[in-house]
Each structure stands twice: as C-alpha cells, then as structure tokens.
C-alpha atoms as a PDB file:
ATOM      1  CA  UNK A   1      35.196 210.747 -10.619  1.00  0.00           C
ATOM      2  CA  UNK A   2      33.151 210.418 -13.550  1.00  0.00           C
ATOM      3  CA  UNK A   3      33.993 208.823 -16.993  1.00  0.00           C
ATOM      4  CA  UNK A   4      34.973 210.780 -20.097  1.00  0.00           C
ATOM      5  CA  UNK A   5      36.432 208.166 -22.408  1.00  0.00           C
ATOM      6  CA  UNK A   6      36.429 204.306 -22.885  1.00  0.00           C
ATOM      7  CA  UNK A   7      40.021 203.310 -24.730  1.00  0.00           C
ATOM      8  CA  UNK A   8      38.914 199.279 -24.203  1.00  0.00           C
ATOM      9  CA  UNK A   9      38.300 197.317 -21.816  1.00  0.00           C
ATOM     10  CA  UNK A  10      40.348 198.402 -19.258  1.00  0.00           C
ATOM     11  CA  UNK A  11      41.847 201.555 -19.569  1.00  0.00           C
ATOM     12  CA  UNK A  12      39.243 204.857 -19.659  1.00  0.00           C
ATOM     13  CA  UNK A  13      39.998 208.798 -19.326  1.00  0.00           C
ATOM     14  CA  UNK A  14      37.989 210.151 -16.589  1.00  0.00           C
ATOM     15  CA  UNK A  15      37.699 213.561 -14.611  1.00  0.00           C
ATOM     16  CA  UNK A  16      38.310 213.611 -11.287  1.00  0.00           C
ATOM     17  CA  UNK A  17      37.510 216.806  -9.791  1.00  0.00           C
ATOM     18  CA  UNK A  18      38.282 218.912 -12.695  1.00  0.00           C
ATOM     19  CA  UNK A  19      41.754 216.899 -14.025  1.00  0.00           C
ATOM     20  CA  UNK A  20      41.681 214.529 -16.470  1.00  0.00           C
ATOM     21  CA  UNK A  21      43.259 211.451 -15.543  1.00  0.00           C
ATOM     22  CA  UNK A  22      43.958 208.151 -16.925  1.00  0.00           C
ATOM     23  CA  UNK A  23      42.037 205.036 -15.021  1.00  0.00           C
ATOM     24  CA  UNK A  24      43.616 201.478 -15.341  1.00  0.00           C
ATOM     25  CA  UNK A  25      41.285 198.573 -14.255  1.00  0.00           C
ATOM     26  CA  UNK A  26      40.210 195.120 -15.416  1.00  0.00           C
ATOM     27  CA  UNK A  27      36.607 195.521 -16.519  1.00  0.00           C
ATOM     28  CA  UNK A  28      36.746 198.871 -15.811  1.00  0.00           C
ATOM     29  CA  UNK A  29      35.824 199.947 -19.039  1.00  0.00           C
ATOM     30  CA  UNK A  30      32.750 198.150 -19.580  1.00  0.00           C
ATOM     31  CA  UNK A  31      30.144 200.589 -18.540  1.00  0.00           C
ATOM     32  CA  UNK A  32      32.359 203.715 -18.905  1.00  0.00           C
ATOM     33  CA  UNK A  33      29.601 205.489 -20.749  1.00  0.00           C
ATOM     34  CA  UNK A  34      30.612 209.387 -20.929  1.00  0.00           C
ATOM     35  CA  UNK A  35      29.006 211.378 -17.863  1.00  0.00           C
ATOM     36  CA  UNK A  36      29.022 207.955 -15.815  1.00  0.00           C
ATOM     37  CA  UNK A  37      30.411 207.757 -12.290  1.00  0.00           C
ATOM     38  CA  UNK A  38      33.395 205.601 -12.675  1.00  0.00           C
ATOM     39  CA  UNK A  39      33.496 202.248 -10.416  1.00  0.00           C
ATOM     40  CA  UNK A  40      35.950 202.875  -7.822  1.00  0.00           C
ATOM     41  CA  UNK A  41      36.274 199.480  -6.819  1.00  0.00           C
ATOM     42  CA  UNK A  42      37.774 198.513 -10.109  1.00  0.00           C
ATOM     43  CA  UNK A  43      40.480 201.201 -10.256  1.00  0.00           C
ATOM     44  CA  UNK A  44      43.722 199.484  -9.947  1.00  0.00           C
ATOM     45  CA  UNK A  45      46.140 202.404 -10.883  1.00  0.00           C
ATOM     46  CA  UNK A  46      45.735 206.091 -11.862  1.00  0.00           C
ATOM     47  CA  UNK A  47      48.101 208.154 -14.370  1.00  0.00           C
ATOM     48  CA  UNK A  48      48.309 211.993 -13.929  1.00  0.00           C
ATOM     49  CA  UNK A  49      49.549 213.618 -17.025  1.00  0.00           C
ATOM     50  CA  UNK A  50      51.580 216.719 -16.515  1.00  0.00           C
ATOM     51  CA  UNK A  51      49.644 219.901 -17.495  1.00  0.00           C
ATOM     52  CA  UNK A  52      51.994 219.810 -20.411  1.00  0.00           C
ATOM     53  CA  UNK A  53      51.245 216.826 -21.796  1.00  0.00           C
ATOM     54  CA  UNK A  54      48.276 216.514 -24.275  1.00  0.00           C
ATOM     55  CA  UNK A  55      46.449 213.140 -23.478  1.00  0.00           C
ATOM     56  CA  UNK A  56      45.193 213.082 -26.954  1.00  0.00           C
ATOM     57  CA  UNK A  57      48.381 211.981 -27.804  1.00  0.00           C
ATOM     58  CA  UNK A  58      48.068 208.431 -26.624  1.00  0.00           C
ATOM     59  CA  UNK A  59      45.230 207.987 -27.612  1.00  0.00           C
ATOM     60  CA  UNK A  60      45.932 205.341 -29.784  1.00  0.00           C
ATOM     61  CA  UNK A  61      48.239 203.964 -27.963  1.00  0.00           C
ATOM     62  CA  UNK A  62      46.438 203.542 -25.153  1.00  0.00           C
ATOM     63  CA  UNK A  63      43.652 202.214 -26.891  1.00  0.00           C
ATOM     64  CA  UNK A  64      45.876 199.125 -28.277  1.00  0.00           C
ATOM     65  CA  UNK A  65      48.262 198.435 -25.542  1.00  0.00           C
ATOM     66  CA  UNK A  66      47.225 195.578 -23.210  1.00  0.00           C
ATOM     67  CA  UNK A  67      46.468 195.766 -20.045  1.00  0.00           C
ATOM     68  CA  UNK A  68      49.460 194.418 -18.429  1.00  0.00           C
ATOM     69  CA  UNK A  69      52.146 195.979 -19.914  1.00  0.00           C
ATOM     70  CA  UNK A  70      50.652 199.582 -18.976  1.00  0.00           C
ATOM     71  CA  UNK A  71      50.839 197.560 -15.138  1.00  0.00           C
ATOM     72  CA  UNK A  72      54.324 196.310 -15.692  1.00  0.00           C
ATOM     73  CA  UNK A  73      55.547 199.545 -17.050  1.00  0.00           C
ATOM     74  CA  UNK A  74      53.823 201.526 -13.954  1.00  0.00           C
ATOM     75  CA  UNK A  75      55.685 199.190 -11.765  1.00  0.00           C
ATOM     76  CA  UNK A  76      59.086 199.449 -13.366  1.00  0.00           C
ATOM     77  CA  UNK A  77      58.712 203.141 -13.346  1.00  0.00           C
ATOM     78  CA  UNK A  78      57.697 203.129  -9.447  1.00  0.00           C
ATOM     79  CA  UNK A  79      61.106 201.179  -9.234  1.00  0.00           C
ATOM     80  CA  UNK A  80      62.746 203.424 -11.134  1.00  0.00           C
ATOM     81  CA  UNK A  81      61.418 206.869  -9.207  1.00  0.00           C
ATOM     82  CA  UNK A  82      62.244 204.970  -5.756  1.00  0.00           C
ATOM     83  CA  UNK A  83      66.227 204.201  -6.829  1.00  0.00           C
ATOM     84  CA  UNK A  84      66.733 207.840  -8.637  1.00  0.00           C
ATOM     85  CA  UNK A  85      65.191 209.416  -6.102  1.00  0.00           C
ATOM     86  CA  UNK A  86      63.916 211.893  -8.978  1.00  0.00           C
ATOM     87  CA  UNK A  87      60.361 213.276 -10.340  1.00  0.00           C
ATOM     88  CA  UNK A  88      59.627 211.110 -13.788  1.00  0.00           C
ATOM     89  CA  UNK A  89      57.443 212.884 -16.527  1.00  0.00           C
ATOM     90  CA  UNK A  90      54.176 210.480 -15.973  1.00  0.00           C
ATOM     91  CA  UNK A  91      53.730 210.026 -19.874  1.00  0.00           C
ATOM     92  CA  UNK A  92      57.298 207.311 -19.452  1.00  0.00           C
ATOM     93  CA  UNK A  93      54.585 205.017 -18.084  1.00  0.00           C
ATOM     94  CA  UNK A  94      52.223 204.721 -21.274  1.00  0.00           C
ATOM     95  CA  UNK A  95      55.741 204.975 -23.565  1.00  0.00           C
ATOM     96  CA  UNK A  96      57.356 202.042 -21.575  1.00  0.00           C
ATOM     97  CA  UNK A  97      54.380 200.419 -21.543  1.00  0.00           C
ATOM     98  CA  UNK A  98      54.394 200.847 -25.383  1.00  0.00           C
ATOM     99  CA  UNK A  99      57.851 199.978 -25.331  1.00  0.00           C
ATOM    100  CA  UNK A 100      57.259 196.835 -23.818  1.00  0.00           C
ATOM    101  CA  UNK A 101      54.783 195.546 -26.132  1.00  0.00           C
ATOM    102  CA  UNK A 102      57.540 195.625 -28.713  1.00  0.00           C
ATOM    103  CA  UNK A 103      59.992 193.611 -26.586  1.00  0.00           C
ATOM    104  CA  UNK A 104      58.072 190.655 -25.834  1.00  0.00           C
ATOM    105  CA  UNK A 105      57.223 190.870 -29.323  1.00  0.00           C
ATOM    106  CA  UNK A 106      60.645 190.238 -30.677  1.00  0.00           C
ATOM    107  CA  UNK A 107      61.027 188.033 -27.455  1.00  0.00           C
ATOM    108  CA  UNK A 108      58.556 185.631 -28.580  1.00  0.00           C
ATOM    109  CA  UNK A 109      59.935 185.858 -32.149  1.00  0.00           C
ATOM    110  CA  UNK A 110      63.671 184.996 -30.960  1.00  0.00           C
ATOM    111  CA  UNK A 111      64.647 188.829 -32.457  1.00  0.00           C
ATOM    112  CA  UNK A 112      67.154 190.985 -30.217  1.00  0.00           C
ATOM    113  CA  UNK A 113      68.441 193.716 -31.200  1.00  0.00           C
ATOM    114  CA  UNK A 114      71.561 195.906 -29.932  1.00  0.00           C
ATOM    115  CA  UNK A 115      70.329 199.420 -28.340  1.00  0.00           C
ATOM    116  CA  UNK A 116      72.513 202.363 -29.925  1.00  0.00           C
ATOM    117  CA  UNK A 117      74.975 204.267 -27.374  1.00  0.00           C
ATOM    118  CA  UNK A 118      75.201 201.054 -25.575  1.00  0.00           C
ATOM    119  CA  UNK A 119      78.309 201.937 -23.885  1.00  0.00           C
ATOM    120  CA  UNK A 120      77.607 205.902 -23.729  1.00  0.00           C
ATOM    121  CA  UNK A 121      73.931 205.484 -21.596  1.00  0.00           C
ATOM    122  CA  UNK A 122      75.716 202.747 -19.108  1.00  0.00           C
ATOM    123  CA  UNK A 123      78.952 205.222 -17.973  1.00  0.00           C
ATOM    124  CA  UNK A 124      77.470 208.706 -18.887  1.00  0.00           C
ATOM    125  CA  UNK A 125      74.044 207.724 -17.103  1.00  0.00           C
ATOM    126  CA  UNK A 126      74.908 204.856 -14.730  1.00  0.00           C
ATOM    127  CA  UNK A 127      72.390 205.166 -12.050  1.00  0.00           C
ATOM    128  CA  UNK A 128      69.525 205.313 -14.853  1.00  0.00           C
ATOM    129  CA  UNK A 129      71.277 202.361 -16.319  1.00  0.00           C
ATOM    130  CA  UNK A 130      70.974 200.590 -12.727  1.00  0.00           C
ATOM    131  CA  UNK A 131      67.410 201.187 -13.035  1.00  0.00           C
ATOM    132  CA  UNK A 132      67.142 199.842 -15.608  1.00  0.00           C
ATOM    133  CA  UNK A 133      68.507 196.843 -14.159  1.00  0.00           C
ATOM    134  CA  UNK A 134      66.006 196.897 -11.834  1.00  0.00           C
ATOM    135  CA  UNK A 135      63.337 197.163 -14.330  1.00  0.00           C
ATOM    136  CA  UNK A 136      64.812 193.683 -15.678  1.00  0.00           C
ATOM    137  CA  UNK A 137      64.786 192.081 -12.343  1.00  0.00           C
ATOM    138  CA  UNK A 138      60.594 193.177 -11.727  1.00  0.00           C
ATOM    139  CA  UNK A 139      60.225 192.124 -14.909  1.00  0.00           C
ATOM    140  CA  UNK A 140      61.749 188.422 -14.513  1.00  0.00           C
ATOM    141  CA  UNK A 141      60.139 188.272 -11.185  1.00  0.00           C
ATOM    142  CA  UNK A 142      56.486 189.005 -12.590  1.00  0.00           C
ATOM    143  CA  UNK A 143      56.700 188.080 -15.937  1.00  0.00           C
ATOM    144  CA  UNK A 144      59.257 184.697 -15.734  1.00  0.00           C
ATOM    145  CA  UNK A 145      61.121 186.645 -18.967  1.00  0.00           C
ATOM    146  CA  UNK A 146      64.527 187.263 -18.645  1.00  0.00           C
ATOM    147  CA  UNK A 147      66.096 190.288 -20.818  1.00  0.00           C
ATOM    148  CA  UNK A 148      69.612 190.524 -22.083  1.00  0.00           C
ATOM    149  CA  UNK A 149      71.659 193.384 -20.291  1.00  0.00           C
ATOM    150  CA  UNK A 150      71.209 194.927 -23.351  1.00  0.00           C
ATOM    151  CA  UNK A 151      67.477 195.988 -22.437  1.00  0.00           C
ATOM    152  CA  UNK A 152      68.562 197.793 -19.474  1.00  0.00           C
ATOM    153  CA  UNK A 153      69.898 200.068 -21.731  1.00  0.00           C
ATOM    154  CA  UNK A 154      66.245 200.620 -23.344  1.00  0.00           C
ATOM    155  CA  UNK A 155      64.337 200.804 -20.137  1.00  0.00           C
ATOM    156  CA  UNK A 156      67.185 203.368 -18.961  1.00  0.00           C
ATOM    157  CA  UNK A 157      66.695 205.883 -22.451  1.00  0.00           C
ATOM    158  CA  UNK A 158      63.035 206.269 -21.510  1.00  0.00           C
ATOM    159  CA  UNK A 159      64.078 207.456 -17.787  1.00  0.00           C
ATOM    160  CA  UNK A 160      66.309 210.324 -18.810  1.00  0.00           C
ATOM    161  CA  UNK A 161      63.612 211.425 -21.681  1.00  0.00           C
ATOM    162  CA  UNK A 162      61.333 211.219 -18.521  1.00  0.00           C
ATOM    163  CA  UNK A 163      63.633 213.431 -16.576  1.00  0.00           C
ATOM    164  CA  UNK A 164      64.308 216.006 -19.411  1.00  0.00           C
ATOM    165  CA  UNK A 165      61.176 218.439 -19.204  1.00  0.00           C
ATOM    166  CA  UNK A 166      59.698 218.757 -22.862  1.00  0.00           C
ATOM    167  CA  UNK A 167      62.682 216.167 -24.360  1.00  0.00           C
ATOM    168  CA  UNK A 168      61.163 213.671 -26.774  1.00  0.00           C
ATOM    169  CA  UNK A 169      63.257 209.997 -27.730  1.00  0.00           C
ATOM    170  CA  UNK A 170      65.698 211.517 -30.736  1.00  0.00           C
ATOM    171  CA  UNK A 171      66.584 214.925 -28.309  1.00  0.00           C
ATOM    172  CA  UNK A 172      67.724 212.243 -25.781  1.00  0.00           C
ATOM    173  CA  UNK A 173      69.778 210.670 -28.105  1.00  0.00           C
ATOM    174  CA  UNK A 174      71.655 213.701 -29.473  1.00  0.00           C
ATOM    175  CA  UNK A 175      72.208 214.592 -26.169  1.00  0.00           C
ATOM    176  CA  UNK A 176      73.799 211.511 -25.156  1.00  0.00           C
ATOM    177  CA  UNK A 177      75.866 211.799 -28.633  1.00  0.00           C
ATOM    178  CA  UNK A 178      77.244 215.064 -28.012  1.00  0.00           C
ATOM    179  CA  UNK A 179      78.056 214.729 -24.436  1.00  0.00           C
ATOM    180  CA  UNK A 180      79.823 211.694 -25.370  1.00  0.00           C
ATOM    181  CA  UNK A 181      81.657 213.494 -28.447  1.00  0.00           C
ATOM    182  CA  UNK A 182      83.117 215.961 -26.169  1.00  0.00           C
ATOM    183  CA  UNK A 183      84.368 213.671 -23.768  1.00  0.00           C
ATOM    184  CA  UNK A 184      86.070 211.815 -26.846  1.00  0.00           C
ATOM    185  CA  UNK A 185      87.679 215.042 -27.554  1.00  0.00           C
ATOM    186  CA  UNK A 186      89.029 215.554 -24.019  1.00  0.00           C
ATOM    187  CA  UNK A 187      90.730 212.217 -24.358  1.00  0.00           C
ATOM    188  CA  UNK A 188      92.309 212.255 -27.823  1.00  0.00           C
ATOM    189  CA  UNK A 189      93.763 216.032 -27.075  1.00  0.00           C
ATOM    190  CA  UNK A 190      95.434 214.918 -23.795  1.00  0.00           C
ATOM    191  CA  UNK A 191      95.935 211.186 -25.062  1.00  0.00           C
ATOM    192  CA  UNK A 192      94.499 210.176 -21.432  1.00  0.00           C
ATOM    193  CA  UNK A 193      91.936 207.197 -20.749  1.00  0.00           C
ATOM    194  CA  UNK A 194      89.744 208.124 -17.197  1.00  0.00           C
ATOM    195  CA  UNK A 195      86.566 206.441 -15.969  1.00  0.00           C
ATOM    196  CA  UNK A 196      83.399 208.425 -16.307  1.00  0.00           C
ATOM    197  CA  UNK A 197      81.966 206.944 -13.552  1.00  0.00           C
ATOM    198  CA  UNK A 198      84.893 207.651 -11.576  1.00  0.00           C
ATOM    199  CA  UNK A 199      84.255 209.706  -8.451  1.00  0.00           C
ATOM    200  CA  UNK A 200      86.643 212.775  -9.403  1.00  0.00           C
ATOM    201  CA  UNK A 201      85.119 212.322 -13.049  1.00  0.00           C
ATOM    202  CA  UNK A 202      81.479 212.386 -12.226  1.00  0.00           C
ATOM    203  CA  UNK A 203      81.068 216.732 -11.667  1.00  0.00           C
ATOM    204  CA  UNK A 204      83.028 217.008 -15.159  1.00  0.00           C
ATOM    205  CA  UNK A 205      80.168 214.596 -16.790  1.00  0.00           C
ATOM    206  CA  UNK A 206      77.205 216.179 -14.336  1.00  0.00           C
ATOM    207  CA  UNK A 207      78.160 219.420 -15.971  1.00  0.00           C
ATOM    208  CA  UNK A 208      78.579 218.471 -19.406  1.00  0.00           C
ATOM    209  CA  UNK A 209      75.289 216.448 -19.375  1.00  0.00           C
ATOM    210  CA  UNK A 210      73.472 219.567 -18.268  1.00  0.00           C
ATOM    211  CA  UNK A 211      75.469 221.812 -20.374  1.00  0.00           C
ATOM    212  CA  UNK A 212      74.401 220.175 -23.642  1.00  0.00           C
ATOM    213  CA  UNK A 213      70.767 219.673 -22.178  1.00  0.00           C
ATOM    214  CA  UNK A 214      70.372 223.700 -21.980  1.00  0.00           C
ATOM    215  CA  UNK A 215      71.913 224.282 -25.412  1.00  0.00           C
ATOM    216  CA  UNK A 216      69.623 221.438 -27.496  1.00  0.00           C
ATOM    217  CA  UNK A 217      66.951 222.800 -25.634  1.00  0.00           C
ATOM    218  CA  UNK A 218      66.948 226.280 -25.606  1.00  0.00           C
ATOM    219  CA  UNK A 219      70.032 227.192 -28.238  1.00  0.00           C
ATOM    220  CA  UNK A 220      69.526 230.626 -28.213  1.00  0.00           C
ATOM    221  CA  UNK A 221      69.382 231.505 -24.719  1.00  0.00           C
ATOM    222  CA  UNK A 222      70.822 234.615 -23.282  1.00  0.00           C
ATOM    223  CA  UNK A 223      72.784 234.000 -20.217  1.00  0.00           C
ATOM    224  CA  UNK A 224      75.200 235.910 -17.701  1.00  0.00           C
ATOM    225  CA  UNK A 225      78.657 235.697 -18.250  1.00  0.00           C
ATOM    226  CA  UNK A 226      81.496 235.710 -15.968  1.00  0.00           C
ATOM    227  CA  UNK A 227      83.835 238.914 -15.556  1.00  0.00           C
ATOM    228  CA  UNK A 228      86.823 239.217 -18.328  1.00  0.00           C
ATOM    229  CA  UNK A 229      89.520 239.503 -15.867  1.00  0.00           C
ATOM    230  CA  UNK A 230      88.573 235.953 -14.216  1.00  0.00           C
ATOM    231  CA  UNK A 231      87.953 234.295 -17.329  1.00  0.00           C
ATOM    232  CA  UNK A 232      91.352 235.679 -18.792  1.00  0.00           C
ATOM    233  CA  UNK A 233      92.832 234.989 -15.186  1.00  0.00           C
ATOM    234  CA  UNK A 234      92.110 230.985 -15.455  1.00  0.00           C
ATOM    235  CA  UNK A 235      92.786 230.528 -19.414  1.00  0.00           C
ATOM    236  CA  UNK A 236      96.224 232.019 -18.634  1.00  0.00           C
ATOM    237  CA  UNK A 237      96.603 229.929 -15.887  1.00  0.00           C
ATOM    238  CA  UNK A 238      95.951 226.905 -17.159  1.00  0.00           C
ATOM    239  CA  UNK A 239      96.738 226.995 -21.202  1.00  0.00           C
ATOM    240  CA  UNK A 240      96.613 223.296 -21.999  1.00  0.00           C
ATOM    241  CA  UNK A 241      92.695 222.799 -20.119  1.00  0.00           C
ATOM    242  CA  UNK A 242      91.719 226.330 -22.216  1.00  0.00           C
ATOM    243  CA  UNK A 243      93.069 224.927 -25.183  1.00  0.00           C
ATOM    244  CA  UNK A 244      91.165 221.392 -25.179  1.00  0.00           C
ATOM    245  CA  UNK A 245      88.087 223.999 -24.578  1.00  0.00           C
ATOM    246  CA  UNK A 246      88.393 225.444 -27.166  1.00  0.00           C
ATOM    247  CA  UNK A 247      88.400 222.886 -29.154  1.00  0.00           C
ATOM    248  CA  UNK A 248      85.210 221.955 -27.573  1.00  0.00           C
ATOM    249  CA  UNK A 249      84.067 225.152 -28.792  1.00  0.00           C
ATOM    250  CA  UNK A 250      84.821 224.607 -32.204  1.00  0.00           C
ATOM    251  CA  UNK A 251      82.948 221.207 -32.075  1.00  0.00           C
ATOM    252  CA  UNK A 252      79.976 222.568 -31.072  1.00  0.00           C
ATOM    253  CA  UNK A 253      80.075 225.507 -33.023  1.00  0.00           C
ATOM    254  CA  UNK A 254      80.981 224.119 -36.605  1.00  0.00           C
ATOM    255  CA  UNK A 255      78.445 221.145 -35.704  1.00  0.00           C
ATOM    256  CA  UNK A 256      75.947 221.934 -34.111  1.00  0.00           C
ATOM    257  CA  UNK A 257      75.879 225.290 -34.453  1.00  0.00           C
ATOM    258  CA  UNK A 258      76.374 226.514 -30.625  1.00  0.00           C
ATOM    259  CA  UNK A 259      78.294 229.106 -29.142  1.00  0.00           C
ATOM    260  CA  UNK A 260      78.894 228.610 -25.815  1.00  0.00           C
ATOM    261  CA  UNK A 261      79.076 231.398 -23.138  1.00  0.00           C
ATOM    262  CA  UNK A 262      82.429 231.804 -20.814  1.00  0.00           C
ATOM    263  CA  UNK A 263      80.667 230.626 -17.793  1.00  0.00           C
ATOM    264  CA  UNK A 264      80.030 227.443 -19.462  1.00  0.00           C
ATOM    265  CA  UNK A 265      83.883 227.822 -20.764  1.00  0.00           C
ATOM    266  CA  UNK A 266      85.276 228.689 -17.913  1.00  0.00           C
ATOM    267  CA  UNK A 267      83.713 225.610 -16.158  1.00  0.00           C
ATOM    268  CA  UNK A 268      84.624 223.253 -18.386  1.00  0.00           C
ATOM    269  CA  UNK A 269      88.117 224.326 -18.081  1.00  0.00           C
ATOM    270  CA  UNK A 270      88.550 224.230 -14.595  1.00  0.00           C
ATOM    271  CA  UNK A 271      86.634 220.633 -14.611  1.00  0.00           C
ATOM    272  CA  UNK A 272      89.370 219.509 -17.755  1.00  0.00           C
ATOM    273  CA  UNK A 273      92.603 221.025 -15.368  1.00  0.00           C
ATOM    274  CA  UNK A 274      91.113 218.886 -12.422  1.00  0.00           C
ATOM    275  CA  UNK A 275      90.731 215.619 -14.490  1.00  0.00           C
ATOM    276  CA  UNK A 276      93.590 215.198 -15.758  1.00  0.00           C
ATOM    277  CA  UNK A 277      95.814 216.669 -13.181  1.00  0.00           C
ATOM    278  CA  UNK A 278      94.598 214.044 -11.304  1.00  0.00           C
ATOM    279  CA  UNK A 279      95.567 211.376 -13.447  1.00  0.00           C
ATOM    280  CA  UNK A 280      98.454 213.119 -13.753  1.00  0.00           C
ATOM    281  CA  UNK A 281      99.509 212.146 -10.129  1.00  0.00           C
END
C-alpha cells in the first residue's frame, strides 16, 4: 500500500493494489509523502469507496473532519450493517461522520433541533430507526453524550440514503414524503386508522417504499405489464381497493408527474383489499 494523498494528520488516500482507498490512523499522515509506502502499523480503519463513488468528493470533508468522529461514525455504521443485516454504500461513513461534527456542535451550544418526517422515518422505516437507536447507545457508551430520540431519526436518514444505490439526502426525503402521502390517502378514502408497522401492514409499505424508489429514480422506465383480462378481473372484483388506486394514480400523476404501470396498480390494489379487509374483521 503506498500513499497517494495526505488530508491531515490522520486520514490519507492511498493505493492498495490498484484501488484507492481511504486510510484512518493517528499519526498516520505525517510522512504520507506521495509514492511512500504507507505505515501499516498505524492503520486503524480502512474505507472502500464503491466504484461509483468519486473520492474527490470528500475531499474537503475529509480534510476537516476530526479524527474521531470519522471512528465513531465507522462504528455506528458497523452497528448499523450488523442489525439490518444489509450492504451500506461506504461513503454513509465519511457523511455520518460529517454529520456528527454538526451534532456535538449544537450539543455543546445547547441547540436541538427537530428532524423533519419525524414520525414518517420511525413507522415507514422502523428497523433503520432501531439502528439508529443503536447508534445513540455506541455513542453514549464511547462518547458519555446522550442524544434526544430525536437523533435516531438523523442517524436512521443517512442509512436508507446508504441503502438506496445512487440516492443523495433530498431523494431520500421525497421518497419518504411520497410514500407517506399515499398512505395518507389510503386512510382518508376508507376513513380507517392501521399501524404501519403492523405485521399484515408491513408488505403494503415494503411495496410502496420500493415502488416510489423505482419511479424517483428511474421515472421513465419501461416495464412489463400484467395481462388485461387479470388486471380487469381484480379491479372488478374489488371496486372500492381499485378506486382508492386510482386515486393514488392521480396523486402521483398530477404531482409528481408519474404514471404508474398496472403491475404496480394491480399490486397496490390487492395490498389496499387485504388491509383493510382485515381491519374490517
């Protein structure tokens, strides 16, 4: 491994058998002259970007963030990967990290401030909300700062950008909006009140979620769609679930300018009959 670029102290870009990677180590920086074999014994943690992701990017950040929130932030996300059970895009760790240097900012100042789609990230993303939670805990436990609930909410954001391939902070958000706009729409047209986190609720937001993923990400996608005779079949059958669809439709059409494809349509109708014949009985 030799060393490409000093950021300070302790941070350097270095190529290790053809990849550039990110080194973390204290000191390690301080003889990370460009061509230089990089000290091994100082290397403490090492960041592979994704082929998509352009270190030059961070290079400022990286070049002011301290040390120990890049460390804290590589632990959370460790936490984080271990709990999901899920691959995280390796940039969260330099964005948390980033993140974090913010926090105990307005920490230190007394400032807290209340995360948007509070409620929305904790029931339409629970178990990234839970890690969150358990970013909180390694953070009390290594840091002696406790965080509001609130923060979990934060720390949880950066996990589903990290699990959306090519999703940046604001995409996350208007993903969380809309998913959460259509389930409001499902409730006022039936007048019904259901848990999202409920068990029997869960596929419905699953699908959704990944629904409105694929259409803010690639809007104009061509995709298969299912035969007339089922589609008519199911609308038929159930009028009242088709009819709350399309209102869905509309929605996403007049707003966002979508037009979703009957497989998606069909889907969301049969997931809208199950709901709320279940709270039904």
């Amino acid at each position: 491994m030799t060393s490409i670029r000093k950021y300070n102290n302790n941070i350097i870009l270095a190529n290790d058998q053809g990849h550039e990677v990110i080194v973390l180590g204290k000191g390690i920086g301080f003889q990370a002259s460009p061509g230089l074999p990089v000290n091994t014994d100082l290397i403490e943690k090492v960041f592979v970007p994704q082929e998509a992701v352009h270190i030059s990017r961070f290079a400022g950040t990286l070049s002011d963030l301290a040390y120990e929130y890049i460390l804290l932030a590589a632990r959370v996300v460790d936490g984080a990967k271990e709990l999901l059970q899920a691959e995280l895009n390796p940039s969260v760790v330099i964005a948390l990290a980033d993140h974090f240097s913010v926090v105990f900012k307005r920490a230190s100042e007394h400032i807290e401030l209340e995360p948007p789609l509070k409620w929305d990230i904790r029931h339409l993303y629970p178990r990234e909300f839970q890690a969150g939670m358990r970013g909180l805990e390694i953070i009390r436990q290594e840091r002696r700062v406790s965080f509001p609930e609130s923060e979990a909410v934060n720390i949880a954001l950066h996990f589903i950008n990290a699990e959306i391939d090519s999703a940046d902070m604001p995409t996350t958000f208007k993903i969380v909006a809309i998913t959460s706009d259509i389930i409001g729409i499902v409730k006022d047209y039936f007048h019904i009140a259901f848990d999202e986190e409920a068990f029997d609720v869960m596929p419905f937001v699953l699908h959704l979620r990944n629904m409105v993923l694929k259409y803010t990400m690639r809007p104009n996608q061509n995709a298969r769609t299912v035969d007339d005779g089922l589609f008519t079949l199911i609308t038929k059958r159930y009028p009242e679930a088709a009819a709350c669809c399309n209102r869905i439709c509309a929605y996403l059409r007049d707003t966002h300018g979508w037009e979703p494809v009957r497989n998606d349509l069909l889907f969301l109708t049969l997931h809208i009959r199950r709901i709320t014949e279940n709270i039904s009985k």
